[in-house]
PDB file of N, CA and C in Angstrom:
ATOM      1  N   UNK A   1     209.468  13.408 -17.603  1.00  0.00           N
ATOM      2  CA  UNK A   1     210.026  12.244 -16.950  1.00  0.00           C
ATOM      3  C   UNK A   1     211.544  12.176 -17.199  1.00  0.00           C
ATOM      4  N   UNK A   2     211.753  12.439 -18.288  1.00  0.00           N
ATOM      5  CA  UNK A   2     213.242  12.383 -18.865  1.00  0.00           C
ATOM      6  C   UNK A   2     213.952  13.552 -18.338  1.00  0.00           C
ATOM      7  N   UNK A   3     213.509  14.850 -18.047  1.00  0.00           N
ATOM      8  CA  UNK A   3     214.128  15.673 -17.587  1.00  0.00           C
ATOM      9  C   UNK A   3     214.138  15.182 -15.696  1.00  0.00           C
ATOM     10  N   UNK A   4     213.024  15.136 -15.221  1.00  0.00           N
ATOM     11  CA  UNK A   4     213.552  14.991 -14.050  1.00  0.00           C
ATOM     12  C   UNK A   4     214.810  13.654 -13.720  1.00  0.00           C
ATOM     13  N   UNK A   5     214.429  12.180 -14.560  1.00  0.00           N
ATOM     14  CA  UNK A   5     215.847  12.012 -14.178  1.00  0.00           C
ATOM     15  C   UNK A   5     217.116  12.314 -14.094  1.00  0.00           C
ATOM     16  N   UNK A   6     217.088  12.857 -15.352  1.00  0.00           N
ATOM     17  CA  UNK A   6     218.562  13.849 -15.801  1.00  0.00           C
ATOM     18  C   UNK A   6     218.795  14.796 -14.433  1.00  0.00           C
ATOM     19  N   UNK A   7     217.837  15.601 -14.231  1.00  0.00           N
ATOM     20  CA  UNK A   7     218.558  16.149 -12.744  1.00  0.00           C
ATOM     21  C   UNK A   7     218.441  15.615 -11.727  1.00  0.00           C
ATOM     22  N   UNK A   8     218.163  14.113 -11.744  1.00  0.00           N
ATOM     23  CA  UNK A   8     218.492  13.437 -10.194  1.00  0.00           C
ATOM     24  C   UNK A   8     219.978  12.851 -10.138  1.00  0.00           C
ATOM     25  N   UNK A   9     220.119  12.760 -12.117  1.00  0.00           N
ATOM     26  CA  UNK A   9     221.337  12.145 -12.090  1.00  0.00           C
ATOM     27  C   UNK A   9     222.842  13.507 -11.751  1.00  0.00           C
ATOM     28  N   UNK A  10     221.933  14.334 -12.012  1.00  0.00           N
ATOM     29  CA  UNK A  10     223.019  15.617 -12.361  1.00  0.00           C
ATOM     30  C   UNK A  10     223.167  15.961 -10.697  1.00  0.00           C
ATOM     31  N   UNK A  11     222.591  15.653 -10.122  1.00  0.00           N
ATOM     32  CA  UNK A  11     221.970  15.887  -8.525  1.00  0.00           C
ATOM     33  C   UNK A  11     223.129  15.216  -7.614  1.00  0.00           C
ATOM     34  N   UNK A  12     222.775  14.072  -8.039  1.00  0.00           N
ATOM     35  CA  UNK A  12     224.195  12.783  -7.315  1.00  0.00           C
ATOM     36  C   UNK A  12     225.576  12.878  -8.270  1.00  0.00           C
ATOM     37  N   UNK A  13     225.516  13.194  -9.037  1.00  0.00           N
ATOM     38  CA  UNK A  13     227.156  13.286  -9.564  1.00  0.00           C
ATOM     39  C   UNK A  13     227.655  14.218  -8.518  1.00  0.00           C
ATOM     40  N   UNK A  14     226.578  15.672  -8.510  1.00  0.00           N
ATOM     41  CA  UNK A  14     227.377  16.412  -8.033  1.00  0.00           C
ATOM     42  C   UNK A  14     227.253  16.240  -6.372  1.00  0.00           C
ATOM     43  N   UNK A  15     226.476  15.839  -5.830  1.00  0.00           N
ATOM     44  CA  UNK A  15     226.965  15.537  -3.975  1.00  0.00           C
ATOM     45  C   UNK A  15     227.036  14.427  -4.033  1.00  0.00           C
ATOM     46  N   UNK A  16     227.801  12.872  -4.693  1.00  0.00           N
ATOM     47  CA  UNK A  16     228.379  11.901  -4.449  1.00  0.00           C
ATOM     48  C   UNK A  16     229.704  12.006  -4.040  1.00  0.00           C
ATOM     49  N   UNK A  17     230.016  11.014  -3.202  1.00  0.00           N
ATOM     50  CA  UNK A  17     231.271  11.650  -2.250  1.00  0.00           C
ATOM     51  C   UNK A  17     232.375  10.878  -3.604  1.00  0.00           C
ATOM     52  N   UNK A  18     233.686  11.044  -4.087  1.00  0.00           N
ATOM     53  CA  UNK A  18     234.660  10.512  -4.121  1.00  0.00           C
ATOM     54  C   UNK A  18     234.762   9.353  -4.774  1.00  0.00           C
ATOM     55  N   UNK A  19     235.272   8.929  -5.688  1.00  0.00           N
ATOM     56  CA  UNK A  19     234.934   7.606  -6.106  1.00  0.00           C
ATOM     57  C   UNK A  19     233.867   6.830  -5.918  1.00  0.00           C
ATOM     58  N   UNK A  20     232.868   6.997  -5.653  1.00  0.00           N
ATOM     59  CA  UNK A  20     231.588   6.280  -5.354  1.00  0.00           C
ATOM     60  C   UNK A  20     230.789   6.454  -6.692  1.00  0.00           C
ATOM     61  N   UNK A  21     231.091   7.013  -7.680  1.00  0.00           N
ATOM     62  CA  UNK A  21     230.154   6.228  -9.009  1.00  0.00           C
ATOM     63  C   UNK A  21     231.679   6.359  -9.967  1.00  0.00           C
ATOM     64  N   UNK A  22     232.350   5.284 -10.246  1.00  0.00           N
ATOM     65  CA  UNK A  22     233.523   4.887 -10.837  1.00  0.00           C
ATOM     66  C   UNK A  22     233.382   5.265 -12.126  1.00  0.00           C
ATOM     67  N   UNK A  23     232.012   5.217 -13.147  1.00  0.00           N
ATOM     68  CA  UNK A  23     232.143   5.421 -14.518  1.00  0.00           C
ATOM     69  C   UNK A  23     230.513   6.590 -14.678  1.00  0.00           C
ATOM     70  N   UNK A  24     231.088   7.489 -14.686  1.00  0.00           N
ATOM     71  CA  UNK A  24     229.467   8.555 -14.839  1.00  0.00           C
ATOM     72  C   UNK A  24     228.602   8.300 -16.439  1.00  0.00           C
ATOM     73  N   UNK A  25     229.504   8.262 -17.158  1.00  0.00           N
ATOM     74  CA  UNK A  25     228.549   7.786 -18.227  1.00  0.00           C
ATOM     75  C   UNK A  25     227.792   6.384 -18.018  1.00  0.00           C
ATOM     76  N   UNK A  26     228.065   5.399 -17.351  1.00  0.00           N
ATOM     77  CA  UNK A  26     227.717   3.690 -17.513  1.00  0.00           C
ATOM     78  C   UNK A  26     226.420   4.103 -16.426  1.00  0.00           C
ATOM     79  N   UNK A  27     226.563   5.001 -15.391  1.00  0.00           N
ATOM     80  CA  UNK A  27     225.618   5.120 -14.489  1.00  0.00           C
ATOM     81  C   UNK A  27     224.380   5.770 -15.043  1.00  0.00           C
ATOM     82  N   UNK A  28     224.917   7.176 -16.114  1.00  0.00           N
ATOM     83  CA  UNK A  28     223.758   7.936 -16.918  1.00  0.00           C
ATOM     84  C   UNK A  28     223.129   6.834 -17.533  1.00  0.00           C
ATOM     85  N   UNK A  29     224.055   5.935 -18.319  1.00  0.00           N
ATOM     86  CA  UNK A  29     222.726   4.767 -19.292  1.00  0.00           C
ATOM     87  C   UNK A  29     222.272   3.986 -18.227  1.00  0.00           C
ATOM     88  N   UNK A  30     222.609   3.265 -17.066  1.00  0.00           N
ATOM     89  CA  UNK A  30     221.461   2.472 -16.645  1.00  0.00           C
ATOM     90  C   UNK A  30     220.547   3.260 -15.884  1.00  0.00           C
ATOM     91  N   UNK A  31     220.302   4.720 -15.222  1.00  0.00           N
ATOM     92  CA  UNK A  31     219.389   5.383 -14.776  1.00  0.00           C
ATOM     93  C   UNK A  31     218.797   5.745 -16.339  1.00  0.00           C
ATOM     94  N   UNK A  32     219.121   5.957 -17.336  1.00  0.00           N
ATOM     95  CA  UNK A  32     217.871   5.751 -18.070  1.00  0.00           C
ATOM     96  C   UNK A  32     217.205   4.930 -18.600  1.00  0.00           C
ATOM     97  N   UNK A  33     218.081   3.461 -18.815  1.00  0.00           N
ATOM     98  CA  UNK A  33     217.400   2.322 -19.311  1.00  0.00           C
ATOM     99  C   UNK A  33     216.759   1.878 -17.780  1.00  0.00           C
ATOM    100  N   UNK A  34     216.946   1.929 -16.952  1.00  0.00           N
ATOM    101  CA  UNK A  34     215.754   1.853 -15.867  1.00  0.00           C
ATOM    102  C   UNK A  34     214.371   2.393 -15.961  1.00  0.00           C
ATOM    103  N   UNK A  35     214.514   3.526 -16.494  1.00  0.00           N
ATOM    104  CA  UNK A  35     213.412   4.547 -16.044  1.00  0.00           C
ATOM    105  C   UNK A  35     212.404   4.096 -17.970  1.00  0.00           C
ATOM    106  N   UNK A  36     213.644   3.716 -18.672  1.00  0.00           N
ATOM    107  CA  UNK A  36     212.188   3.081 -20.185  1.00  0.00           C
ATOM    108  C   UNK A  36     211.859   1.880 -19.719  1.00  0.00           C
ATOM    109  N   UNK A  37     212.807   1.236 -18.946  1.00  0.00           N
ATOM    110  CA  UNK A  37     212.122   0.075 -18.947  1.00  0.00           C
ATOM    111  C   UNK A  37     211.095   0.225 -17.747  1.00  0.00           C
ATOM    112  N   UNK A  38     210.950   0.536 -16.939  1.00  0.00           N
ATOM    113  CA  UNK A  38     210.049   1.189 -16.198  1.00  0.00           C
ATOM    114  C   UNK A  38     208.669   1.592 -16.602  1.00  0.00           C
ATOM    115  N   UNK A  39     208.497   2.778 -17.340  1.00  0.00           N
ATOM    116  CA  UNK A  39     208.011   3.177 -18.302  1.00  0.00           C
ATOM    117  C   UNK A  39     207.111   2.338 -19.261  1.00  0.00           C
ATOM    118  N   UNK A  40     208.157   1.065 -19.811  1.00  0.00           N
ATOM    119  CA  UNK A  40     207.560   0.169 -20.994  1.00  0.00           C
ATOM    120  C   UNK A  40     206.869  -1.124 -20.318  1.00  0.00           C
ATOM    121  N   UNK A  41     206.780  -0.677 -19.091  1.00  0.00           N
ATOM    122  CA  UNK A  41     206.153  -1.676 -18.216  1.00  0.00           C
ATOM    123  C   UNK A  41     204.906  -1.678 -17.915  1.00  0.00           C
ATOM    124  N   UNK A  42     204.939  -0.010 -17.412  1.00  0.00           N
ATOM    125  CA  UNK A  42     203.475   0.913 -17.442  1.00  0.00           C
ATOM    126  C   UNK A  42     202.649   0.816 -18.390  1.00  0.00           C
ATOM    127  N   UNK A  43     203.385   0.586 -19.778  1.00  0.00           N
ATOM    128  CA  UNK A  43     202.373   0.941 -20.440  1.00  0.00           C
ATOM    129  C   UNK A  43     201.973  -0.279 -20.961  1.00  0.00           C
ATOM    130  N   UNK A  44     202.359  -1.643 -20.865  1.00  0.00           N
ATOM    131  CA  UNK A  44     202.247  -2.818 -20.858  1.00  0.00           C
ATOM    132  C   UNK A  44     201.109  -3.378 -19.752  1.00  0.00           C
ATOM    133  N   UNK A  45     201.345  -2.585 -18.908  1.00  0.00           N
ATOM    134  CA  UNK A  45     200.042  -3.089 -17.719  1.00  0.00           C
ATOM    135  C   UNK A  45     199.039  -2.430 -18.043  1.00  0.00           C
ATOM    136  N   UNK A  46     199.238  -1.316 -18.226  1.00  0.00           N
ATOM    137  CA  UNK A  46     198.054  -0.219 -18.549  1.00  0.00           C
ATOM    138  C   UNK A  46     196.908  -1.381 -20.257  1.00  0.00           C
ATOM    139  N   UNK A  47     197.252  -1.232 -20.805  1.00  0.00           N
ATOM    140  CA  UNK A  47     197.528  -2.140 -22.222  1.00  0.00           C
ATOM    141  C   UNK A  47     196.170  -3.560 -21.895  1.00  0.00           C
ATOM    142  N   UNK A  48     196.813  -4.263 -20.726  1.00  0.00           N
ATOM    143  CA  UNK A  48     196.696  -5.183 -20.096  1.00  0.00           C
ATOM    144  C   UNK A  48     195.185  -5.443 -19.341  1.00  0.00           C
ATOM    145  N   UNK A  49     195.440  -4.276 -18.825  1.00  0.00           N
ATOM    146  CA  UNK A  49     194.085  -3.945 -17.662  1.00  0.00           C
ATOM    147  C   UNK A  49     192.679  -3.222 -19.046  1.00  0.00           C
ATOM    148  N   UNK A  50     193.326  -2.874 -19.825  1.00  0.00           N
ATOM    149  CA  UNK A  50     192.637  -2.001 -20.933  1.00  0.00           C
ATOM    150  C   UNK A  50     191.915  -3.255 -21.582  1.00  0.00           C
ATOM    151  N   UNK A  51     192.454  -4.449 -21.814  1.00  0.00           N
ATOM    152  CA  UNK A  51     192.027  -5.408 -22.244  1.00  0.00           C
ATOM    153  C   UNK A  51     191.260  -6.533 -21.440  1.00  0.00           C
ATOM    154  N   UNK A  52     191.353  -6.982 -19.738  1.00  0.00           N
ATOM    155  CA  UNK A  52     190.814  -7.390 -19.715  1.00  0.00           C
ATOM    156  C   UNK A  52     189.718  -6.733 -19.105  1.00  0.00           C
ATOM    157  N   UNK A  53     189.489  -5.384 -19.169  1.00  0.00           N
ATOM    158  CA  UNK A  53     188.022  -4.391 -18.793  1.00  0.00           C
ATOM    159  C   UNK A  53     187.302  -4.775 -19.560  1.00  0.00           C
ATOM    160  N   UNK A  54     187.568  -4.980 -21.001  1.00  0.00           N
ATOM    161  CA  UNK A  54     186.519  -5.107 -22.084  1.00  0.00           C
ATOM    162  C   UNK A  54     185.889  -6.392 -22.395  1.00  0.00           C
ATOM    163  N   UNK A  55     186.672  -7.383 -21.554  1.00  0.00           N
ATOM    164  CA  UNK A  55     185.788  -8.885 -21.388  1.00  0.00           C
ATOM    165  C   UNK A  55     185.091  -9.006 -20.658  1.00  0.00           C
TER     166      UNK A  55
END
């Protein structure tokens, strides 16, 4: 999971036109704090559904 974002991000740095992502590091942290929090969501529902199966 972590690798494929890394090359979606590595993907658009490199065919983004021109000033269109102003700070490449600020963009790398929120495409990955997207993708945990994403992630920590899944496994929060998953968690969720796990619990009310067993009632």
């Amino acid at each position: 999971m972590i690798t494929n974002r890394l090359r979606r991000y590595f993907n658009k740095m490199r065919t983004a036109k021109d000033g269109k992502i102003k700070n490449p590091k600020n963009y790398l942290y929120v495409s990955m704090r997207n993708m945990f929090d994403k992630w920590q969501n899944d496994v929060l529902m998953a968690e969720k559904d796990e619990a009310n199966n067993k009632n």
